[in-house]
Protein backbone atom coordinates (compact mmCIF):
# COMPACT_ATOMS: atom_id res chain seq x y z
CA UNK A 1 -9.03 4.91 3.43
CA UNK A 2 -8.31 1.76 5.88
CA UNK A 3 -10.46 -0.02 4.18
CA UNK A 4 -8.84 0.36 1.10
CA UNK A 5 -5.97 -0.06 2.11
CA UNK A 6 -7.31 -3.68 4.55
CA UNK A 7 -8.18 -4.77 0.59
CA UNK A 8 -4.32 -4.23 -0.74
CA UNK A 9 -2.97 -6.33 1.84
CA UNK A 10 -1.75 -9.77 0.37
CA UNK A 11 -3.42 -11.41 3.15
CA UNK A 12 -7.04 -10.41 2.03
CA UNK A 13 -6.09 -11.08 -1.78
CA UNK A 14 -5.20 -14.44 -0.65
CA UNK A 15 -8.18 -14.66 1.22
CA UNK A 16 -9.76 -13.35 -2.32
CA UNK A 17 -8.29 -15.82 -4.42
CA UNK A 18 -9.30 -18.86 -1.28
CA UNK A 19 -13.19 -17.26 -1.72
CA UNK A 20 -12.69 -17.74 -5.50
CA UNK A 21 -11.60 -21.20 -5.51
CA UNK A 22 -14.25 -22.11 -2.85
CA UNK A 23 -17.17 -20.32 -4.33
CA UNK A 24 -16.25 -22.22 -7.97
CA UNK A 25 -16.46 -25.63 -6.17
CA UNK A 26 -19.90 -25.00 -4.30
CA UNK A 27 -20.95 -23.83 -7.82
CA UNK A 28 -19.76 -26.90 -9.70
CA UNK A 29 -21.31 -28.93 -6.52
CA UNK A 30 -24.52 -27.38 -6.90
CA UNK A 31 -24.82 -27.31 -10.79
CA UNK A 32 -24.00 -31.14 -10.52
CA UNK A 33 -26.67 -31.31 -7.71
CA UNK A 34 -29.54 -29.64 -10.05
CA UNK A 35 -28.33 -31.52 -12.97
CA UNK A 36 -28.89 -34.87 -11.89
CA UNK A 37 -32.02 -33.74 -9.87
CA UNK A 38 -33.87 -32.06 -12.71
CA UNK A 39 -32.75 -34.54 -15.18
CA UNK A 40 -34.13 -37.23 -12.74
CA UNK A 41 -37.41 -35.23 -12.41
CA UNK A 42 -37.46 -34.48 -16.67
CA UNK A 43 -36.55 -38.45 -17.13
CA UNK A 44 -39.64 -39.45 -14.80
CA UNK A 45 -42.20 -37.38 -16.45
CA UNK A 46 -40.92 -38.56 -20.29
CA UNK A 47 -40.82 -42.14 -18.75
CA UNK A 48 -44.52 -41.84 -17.49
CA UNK A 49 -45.59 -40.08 -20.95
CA UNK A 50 -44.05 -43.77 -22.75
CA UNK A 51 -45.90 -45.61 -20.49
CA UNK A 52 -48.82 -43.68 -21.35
CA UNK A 53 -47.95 -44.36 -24.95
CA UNK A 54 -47.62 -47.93 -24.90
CA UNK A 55 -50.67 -48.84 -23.12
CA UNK A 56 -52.56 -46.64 -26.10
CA UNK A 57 -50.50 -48.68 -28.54
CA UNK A 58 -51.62 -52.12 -27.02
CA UNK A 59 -54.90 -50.69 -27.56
CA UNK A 60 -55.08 -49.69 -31.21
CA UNK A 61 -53.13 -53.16 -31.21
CA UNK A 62 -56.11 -54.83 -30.02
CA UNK A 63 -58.99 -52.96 -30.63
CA UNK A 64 -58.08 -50.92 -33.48
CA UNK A 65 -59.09 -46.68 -34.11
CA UNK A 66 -62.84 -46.89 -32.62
CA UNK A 67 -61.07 -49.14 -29.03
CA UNK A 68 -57.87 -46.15 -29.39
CA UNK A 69 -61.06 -43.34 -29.21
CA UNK A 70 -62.69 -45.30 -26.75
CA UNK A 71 -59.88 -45.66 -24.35
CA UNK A 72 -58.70 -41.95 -24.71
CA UNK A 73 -62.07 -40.61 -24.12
CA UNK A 74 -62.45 -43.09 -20.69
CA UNK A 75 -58.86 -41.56 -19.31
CA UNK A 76 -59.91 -37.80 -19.82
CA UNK A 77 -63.16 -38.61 -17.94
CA UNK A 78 -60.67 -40.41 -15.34
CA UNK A 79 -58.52 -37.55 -15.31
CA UNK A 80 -60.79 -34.15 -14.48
CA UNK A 81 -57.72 -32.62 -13.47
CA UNK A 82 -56.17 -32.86 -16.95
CA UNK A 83 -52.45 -34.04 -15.64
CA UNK A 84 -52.67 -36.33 -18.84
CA UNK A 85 -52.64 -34.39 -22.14
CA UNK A 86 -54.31 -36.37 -25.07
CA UNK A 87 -55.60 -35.27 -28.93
CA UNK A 88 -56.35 -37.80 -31.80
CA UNK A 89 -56.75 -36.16 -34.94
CA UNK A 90 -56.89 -37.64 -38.47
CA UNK A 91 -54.58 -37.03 -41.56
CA UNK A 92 -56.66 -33.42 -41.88
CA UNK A 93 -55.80 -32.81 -37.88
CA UNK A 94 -59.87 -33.28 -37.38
CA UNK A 95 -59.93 -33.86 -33.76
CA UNK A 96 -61.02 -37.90 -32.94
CA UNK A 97 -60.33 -37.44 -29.20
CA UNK A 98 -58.57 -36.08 -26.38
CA UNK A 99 -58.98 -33.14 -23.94
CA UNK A 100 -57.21 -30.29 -26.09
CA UNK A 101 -59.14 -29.03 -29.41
CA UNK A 102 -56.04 -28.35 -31.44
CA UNK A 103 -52.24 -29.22 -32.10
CA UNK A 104 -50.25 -26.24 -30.38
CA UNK A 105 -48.59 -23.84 -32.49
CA UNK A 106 -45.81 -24.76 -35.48
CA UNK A 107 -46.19 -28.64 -33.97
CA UNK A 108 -48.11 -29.84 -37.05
CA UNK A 109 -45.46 -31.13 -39.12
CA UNK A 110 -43.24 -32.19 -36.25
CA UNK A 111 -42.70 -35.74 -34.60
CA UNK A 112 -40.96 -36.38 -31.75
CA UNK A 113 -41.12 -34.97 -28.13
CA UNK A 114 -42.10 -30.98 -28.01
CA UNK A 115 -42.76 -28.76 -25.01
CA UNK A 116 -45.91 -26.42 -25.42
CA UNK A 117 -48.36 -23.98 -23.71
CA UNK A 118 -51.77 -25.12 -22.50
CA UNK A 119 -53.73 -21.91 -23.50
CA UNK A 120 -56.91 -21.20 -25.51
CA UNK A 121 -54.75 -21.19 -28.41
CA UNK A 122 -55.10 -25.20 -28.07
CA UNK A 123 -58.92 -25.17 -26.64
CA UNK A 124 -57.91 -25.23 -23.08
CA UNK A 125 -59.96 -23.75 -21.03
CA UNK A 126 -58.16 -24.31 -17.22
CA UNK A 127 -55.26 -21.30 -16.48
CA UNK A 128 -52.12 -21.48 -18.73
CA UNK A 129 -49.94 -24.48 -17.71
CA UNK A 130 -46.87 -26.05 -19.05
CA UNK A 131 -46.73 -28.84 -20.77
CA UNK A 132 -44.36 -31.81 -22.46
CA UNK A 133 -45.93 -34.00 -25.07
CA UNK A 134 -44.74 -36.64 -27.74
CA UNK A 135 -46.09 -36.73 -31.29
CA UNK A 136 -46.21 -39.72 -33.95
CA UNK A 137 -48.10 -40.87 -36.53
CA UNK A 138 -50.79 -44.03 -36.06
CA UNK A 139 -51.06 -46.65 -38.72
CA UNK A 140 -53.79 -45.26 -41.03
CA UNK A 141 -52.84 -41.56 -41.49
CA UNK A 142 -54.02 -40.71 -37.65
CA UNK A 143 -51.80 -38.51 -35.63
CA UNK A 144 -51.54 -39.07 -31.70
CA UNK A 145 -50.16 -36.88 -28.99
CA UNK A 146 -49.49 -37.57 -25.59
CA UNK A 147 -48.07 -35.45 -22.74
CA UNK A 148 -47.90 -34.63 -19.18
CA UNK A 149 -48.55 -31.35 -17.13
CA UNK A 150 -45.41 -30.25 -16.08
CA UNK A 151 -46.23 -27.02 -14.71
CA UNK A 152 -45.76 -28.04 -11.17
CA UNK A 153 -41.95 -29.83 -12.09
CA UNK A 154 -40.83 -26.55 -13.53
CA UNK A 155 -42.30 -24.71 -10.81
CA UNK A 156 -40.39 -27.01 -8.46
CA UNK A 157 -36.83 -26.31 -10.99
CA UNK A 158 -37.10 -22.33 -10.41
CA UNK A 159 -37.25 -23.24 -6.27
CA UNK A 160 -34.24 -25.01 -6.92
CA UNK A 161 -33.18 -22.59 -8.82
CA UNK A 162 -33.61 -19.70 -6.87
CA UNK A 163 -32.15 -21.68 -3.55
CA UNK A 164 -29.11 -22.10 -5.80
CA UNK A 165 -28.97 -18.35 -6.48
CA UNK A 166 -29.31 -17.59 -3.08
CA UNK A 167 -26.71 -20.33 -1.75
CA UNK A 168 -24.15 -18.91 -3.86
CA UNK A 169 -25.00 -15.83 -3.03
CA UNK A 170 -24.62 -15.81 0.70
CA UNK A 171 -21.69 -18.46 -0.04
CA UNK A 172 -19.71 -15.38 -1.49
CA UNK A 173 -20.68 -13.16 1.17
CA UNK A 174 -19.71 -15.56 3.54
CA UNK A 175 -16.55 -16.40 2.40
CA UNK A 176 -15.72 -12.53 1.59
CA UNK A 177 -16.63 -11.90 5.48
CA UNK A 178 -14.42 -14.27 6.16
CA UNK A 179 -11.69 -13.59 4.17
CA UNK A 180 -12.14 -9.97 5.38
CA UNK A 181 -11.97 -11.09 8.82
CA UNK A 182 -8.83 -13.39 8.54
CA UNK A 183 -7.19 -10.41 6.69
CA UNK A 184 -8.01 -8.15 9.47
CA UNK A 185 -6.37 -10.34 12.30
CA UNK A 186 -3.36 -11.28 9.92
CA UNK A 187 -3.22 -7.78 9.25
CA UNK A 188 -3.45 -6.53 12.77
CA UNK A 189 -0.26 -9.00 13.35
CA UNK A 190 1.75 -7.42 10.32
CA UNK A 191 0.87 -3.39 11.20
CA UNK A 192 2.41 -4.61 14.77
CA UNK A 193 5.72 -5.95 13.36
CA UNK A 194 5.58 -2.80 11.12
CA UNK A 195 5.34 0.05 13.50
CA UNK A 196 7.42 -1.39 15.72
CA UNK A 197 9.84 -1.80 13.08
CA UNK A 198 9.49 1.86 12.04
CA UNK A 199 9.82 2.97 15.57
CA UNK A 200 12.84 1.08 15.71
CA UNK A 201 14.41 2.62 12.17
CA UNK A 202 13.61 6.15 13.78
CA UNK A 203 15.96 5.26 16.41
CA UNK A 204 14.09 3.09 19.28
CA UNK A 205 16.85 0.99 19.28
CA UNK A 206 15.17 -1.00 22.15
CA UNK A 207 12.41 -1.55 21.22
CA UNK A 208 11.27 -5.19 20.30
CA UNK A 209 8.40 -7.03 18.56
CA UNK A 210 5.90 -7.79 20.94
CA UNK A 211 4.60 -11.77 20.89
CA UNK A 212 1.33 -13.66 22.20
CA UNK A 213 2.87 -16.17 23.48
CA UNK A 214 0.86 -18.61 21.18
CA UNK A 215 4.10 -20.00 19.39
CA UNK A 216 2.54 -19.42 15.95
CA UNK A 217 4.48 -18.71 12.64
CA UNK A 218 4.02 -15.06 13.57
CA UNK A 219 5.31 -15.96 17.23
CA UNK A 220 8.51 -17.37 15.42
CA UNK A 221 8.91 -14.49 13.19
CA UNK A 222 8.77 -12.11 15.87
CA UNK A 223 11.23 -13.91 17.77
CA UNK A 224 13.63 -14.55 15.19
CA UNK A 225 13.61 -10.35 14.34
CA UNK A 226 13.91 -9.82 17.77
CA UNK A 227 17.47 -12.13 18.00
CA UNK A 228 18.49 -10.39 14.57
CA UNK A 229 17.75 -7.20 16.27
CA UNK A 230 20.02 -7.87 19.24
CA UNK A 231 22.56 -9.11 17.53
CA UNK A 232 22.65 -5.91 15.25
CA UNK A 233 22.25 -4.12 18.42
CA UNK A 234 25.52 -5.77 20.09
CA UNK A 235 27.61 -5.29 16.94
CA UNK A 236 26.53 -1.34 16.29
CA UNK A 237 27.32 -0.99 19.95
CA UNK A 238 30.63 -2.77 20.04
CA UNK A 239 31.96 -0.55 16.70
CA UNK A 240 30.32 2.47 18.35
CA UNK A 241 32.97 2.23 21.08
CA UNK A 242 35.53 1.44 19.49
CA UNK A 243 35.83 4.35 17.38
CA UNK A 244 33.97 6.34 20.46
CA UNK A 245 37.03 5.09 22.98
CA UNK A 246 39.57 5.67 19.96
CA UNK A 247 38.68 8.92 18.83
CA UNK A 248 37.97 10.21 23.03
CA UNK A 249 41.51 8.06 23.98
CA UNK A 250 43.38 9.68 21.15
CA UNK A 251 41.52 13.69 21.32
CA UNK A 252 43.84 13.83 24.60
CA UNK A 253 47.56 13.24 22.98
CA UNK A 254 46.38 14.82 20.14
CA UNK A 255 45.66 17.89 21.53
CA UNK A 256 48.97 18.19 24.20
CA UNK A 257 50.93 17.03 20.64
CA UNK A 258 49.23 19.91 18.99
CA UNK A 259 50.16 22.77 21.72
CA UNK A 260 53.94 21.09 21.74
CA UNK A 261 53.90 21.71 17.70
CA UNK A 262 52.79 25.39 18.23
CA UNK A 263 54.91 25.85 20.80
CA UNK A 264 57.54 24.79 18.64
CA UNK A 265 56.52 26.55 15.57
CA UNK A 266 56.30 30.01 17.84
CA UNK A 267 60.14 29.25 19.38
CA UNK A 268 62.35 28.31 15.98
CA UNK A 269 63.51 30.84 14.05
CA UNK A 270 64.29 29.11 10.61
CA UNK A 271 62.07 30.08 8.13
CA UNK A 272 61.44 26.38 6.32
CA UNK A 273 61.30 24.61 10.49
CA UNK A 274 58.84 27.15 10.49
CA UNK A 275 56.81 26.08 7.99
CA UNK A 276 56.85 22.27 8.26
CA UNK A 277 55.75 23.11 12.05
CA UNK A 278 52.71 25.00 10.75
CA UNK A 279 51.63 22.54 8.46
CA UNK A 280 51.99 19.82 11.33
CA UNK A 281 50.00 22.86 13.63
CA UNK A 282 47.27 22.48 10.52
CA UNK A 283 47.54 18.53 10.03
CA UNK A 284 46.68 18.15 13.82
CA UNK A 285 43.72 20.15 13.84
CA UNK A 286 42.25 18.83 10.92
CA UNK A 287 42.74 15.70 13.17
CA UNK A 288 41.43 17.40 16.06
CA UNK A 289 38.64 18.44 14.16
CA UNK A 290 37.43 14.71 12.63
CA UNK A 291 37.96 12.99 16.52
CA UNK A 292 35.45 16.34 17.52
CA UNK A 293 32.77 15.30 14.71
CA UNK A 294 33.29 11.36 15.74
CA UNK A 295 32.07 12.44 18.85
CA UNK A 296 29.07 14.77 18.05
CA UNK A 297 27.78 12.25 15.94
CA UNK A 298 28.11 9.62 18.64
CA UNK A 299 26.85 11.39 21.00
CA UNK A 300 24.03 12.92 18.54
CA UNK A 301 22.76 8.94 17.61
CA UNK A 302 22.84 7.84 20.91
CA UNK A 303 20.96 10.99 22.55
CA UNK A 304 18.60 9.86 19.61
CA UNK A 305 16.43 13.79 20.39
CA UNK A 306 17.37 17.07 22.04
CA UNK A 307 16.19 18.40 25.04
CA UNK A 308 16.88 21.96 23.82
CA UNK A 309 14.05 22.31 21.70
CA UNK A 310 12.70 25.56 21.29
CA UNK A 311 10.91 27.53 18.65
CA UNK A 312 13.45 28.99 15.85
CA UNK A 313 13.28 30.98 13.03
CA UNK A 314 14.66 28.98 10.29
CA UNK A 315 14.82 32.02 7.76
CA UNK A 316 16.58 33.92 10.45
CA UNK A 317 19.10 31.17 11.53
CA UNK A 318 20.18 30.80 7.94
CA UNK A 319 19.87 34.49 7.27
CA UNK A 320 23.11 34.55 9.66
CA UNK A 321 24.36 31.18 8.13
CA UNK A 322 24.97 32.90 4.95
CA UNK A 323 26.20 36.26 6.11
CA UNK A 324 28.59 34.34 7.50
CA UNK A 325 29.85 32.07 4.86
CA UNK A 326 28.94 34.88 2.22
CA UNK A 327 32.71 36.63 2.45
CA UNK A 328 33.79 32.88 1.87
CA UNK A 329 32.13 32.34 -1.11
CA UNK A 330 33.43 35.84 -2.58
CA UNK A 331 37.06 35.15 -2.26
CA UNK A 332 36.40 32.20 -4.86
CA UNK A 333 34.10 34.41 -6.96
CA UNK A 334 31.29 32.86 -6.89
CA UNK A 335 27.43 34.08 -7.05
CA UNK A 336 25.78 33.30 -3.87
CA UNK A 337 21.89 33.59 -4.21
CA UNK A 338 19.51 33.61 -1.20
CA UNK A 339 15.84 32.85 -1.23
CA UNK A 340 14.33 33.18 2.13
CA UNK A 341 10.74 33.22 3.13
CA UNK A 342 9.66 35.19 6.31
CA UNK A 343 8.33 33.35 9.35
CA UNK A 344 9.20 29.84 9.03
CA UNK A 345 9.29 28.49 12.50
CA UNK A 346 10.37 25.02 13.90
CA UNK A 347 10.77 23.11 17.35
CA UNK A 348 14.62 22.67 17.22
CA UNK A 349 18.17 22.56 19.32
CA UNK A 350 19.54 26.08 17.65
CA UNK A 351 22.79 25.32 18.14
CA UNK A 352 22.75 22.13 16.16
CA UNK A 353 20.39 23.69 13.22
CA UNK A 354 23.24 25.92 12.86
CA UNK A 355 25.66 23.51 12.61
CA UNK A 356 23.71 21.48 9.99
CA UNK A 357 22.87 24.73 7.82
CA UNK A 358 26.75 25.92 8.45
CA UNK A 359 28.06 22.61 7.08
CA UNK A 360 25.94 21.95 4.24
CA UNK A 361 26.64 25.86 2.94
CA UNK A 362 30.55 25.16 3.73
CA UNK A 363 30.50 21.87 1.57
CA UNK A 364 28.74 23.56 -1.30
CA UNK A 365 31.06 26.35 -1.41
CA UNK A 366 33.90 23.99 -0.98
CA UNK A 367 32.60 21.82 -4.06
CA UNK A 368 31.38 24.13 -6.34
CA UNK A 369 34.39 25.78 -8.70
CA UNK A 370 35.58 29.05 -9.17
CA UNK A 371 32.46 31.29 -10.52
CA UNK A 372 29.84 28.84 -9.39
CA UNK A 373 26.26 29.72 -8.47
CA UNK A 374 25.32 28.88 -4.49
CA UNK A 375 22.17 28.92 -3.95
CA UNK A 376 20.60 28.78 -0.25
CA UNK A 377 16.58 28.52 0.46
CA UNK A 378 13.88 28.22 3.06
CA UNK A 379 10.05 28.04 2.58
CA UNK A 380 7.13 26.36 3.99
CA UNK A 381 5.44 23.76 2.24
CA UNK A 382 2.44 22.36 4.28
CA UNK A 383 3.69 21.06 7.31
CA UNK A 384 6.90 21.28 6.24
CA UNK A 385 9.94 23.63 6.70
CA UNK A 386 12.26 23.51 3.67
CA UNK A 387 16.46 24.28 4.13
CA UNK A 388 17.56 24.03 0.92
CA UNK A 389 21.11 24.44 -0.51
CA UNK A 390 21.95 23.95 -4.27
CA UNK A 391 25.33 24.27 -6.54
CA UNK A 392 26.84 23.80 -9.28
CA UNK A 393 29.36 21.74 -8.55
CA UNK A 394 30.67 18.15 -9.34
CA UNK A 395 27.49 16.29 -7.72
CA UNK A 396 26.95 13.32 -6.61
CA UNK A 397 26.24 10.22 -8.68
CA UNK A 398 22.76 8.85 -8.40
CA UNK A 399 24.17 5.55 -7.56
CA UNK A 400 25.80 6.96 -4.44
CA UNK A 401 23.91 8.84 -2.83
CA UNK A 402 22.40 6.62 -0.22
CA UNK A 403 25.99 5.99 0.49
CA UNK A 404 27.16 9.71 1.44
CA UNK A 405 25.52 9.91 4.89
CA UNK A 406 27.91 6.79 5.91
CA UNK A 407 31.12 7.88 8.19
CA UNK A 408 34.10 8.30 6.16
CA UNK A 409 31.95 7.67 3.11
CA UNK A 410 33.64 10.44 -0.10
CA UNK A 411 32.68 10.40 -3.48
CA UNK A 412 35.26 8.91 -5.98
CA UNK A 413 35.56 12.73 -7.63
CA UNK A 414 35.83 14.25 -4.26
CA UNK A 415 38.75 12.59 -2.97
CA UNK A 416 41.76 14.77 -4.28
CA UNK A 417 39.66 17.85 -2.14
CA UNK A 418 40.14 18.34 2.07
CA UNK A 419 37.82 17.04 3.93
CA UNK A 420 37.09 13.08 6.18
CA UNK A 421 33.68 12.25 4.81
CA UNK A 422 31.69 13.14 7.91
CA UNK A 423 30.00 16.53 7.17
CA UNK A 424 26.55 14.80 5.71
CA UNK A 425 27.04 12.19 8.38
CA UNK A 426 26.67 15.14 11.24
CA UNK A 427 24.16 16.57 9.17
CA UNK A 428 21.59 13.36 8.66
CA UNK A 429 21.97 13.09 12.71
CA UNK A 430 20.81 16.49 13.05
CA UNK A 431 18.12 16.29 11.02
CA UNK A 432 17.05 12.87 12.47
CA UNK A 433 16.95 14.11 15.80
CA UNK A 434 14.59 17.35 14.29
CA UNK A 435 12.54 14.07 12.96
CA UNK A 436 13.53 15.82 9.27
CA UNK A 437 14.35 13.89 6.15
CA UNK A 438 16.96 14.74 3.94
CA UNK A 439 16.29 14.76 -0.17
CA UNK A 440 19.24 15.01 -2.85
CA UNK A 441 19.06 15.65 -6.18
CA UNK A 442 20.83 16.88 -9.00
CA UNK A 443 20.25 20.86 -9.67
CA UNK A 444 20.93 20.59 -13.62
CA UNK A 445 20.46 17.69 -16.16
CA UNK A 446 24.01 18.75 -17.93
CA UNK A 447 27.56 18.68 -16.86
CA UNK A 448 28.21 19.21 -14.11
CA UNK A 449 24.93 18.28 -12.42
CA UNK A 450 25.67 20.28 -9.23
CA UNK A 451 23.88 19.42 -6.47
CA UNK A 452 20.69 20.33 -4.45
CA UNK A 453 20.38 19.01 -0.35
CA UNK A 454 17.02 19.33 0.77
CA UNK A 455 16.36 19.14 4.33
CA UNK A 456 12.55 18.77 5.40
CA UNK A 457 11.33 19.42 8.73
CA UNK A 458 8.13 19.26 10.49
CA UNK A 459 6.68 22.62 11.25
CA UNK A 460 4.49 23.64 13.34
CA UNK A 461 1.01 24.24 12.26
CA UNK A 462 -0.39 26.28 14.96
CA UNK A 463 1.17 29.36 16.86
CA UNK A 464 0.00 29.75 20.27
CA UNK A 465 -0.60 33.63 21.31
CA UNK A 466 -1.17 35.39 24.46
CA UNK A 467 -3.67 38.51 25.46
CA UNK A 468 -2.19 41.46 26.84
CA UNK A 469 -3.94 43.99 28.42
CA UNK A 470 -3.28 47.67 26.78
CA UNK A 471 -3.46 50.84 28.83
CA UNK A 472 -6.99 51.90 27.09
CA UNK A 473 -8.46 48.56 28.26
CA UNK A 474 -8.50 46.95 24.74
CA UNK A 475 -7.14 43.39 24.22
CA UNK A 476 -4.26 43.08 21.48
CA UNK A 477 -2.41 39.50 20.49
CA UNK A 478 1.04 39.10 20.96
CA UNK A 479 2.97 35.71 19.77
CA UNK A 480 4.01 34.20 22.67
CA UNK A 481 6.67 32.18 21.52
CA UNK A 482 7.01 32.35 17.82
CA UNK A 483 10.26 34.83 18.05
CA UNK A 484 13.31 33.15 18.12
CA UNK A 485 15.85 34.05 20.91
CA UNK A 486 17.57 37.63 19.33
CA UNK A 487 21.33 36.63 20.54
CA UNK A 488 23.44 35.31 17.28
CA UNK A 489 24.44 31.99 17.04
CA UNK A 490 27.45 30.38 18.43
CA UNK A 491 29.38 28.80 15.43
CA UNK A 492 30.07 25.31 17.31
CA UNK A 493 33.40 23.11 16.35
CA UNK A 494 33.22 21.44 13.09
């Protein structure tokens, strides 16, 4: 599976493409190379074969058909070896002279230069060789060829052949090591910017690329992402606490202007002061209540994990989650469904599961009209634990909802409703500090879509037990750990 996935990386297909282009110019190189050396090698041999032939010629020139037998018989005696092919036949291809007994094979009619087997076929009587030969006509109806072994030159072509097979062929496996091996280090160099920058997306804030110190383009890189990532750094920081020293400087006077307003509302007597002093009690606590989450969610991202972690029953914790919010969703009539599988367990802060499962249950009863279907879930999938809550309310458009989990951040149809836009913000900093994910989706393809939150978690996948000792002696398992704490859950502030 590394492997395969070494081969994807651009890297080695550049590496690929590099081999490519280099293996195509040995190739050409070497083609050229055999070219030029075998058509040397063919050129020689047909050169020594005219030679051959003009001598003859200045012989029939001079001493006419009985000085052309003569001379062709004195060379085959000269040449026991046979590297000279000769045959001297008349207009009925009677043999005159020469040291084969025949014309090869389909040669009879021909003229011109023809390659051919010495066999028995032709009256040889040596081992089969190669040959190359010439044929023409003599003045007087005679017919002449002359040729040249050429066994050994084609022998001598395969060699150069076969070395060109073989330099090609460890030329590509060359080059692929290579390439393989300048992927891997290149490689090696990315996978270290990359987990580093996933460490650093899951909240590692300070962590930083490492570098070599070899001022290479990777050096750079590294250096450059390591300056963007301070800078980012300083900003996130310097917003952080502003609206961290606004919401703790202003929690203070809020709260003493609060208990002045309630005071107030519990000493007048008129019936309308009365009222515009409640709604200023109600105004005040719904700012009370949006300084509060300001804070848990600072607080939450810069704790970045909980040190409350414990094993807890999902199916339980939600089990109270909706018996809670269950009377809620009954004043506005609506059907509230639960689907919860037994013995889901999870490393988690208990307190702060319940406040993500209480706030995405709140916001779907809030969103979802009068008659609505709630629907609330857990199950196990793999590793996974699955909190799921879907409605049928107004949704959220596709094109929004990476924006949802921002501070402040409401959908355009959810404006008119209560709320500040930092219920899914609390929520996504739960479930990053539970390492979870969180998954939206639409829960129906009509109008209105509703809409389905999916929170995964990592589970665990083993449960450690314990060995008790019974009174009879026998050995029984107990789970050690796997039962949640039995006391209820403390609803903490919104």
């Amino acid at each position: 599976m590394k492997l395969l996935s070494q081969l994807r990386t651009s890297s080695f297909q550049l590496a690929l493409l590099y081999m490519v282009v280099f293996a195509t110019s040995v190739f050409l190189l070497l083609a050229f190379i055999y070219w030029r050396t075998a058509g040397f090698m063919t050129a020689q041999t047909d050169e020594t074969i005219e030679a051959e032939i003009a001598g003859l010629a200045e012989q029939y020139r001079g001493r006419g058909v009985n000085g052309l037998i003569t001379i062709i018989r004195e060379r085959v005696a000269r040449d026991p070896n046979a590297k000279t092919i000769y045959l001297l036949t008349t207009e009925d291809f009677l043999k005159l002279a020469g040291n084969v007994e025949t014309w090869p094979e389909g040669s009879r009619s021909e003229s011109g230069w023809i390659n051919f087997t010495l066999s028995s076929a032709v009256g040889w009587t040596g081992p089969e060789r190669l040959a190359r030969a010439r044929i023409f006509e003599v003045q007087g109806g005679l017919r002449l060829l002359v040729g040249r072994d050429v066994d050994e030159l084609t022998a001598l072509k395969r060699v150069i052949e076969t070395a060109i097979n073989w330099g090609m062929g460890i030329t590509l496996a060359l080059a692929l090591l290579g390439g393989f091996l300048m992927s891997r280090s290149t490689t090696r160099r990315i996978e270290i910017i990359n987990t580093t920058s996933r460490r650093i997306m899951n909240g590692h804030l300070s962590l930083r690329i490492p570098t070599r110190g070899t001022e290479d383009d990777f050096d750079q890189l590294a250096e450059n992402l390591n300056q963007m990532l301070d800078r980012i750094v300083y900003l996130m920081e310097g917003i952080r606490h502003v609206s961290d020293s606004i919401a703790h400087d202003l929690r203070t006077p809020l709260t003493r202007l609060r208990n002045q307003l309630e005071n107030t509302l519990m000493s007048v007597d008129n019936d309308e002061a009365r009222e515009q002093a409640g709604r200023a009690v109600a105004e005040a606590d719904q700012l009370l209540a949006t300084f509060n989450a300001l804070l848990r969610i600072a607080r939450l991202e810069t704790k970045g994990s909980s040190s409350d972690m414990k094993r807890v029953s999902l199916d339980e914790l939600v089990s109270d989650a909706c018996e809670l919010y269950e009377a809620v969703s009954e004043d506005k009539e609506q059907t509230f469904e639960q689907s919860l599988e037994a013995g889901v367990i999870i490393e988690g802060d208990r307190d702060l599961l319940f406040q993500m499962i209480s706030n995405l249950i709140d916001n779907a009863i809030k969103y979802t009209p009068e008659h609505g279907t709630i629907g609330v879930g857990v199950r196990k999938e793999g590793e996974e634990a699955v909190f799921e809550v879907r409605d049928s309310g107004i949704g959220i458009p596709d094109e929004e909802k990476d924006q949802v989990f921002q501070r402040f951040y409401r959908v355009g149809k959810s404006r008119s409703l209560p709320g500040n836009g930092l219920g899914l913000s609390l929520v996504n900093a739960v479930a990053g500090i539970h390492k979870g994910r969180i998954v939206l989706s639409n829960t129906y393809e009509e109008e209105p879509p509703g809409l389905t939150v999916a929170v995964r978690m990592p589970a665990p996948t083993r449960v450690r037990k314990r060995i008790r000792a019974t009174q009879t002696g026998q050995a029984s398992e107990t789970a050690s750990d796997d039962s949640p704490a039995s006391q209820k859950p403390v609803v903490p502030e919104p």
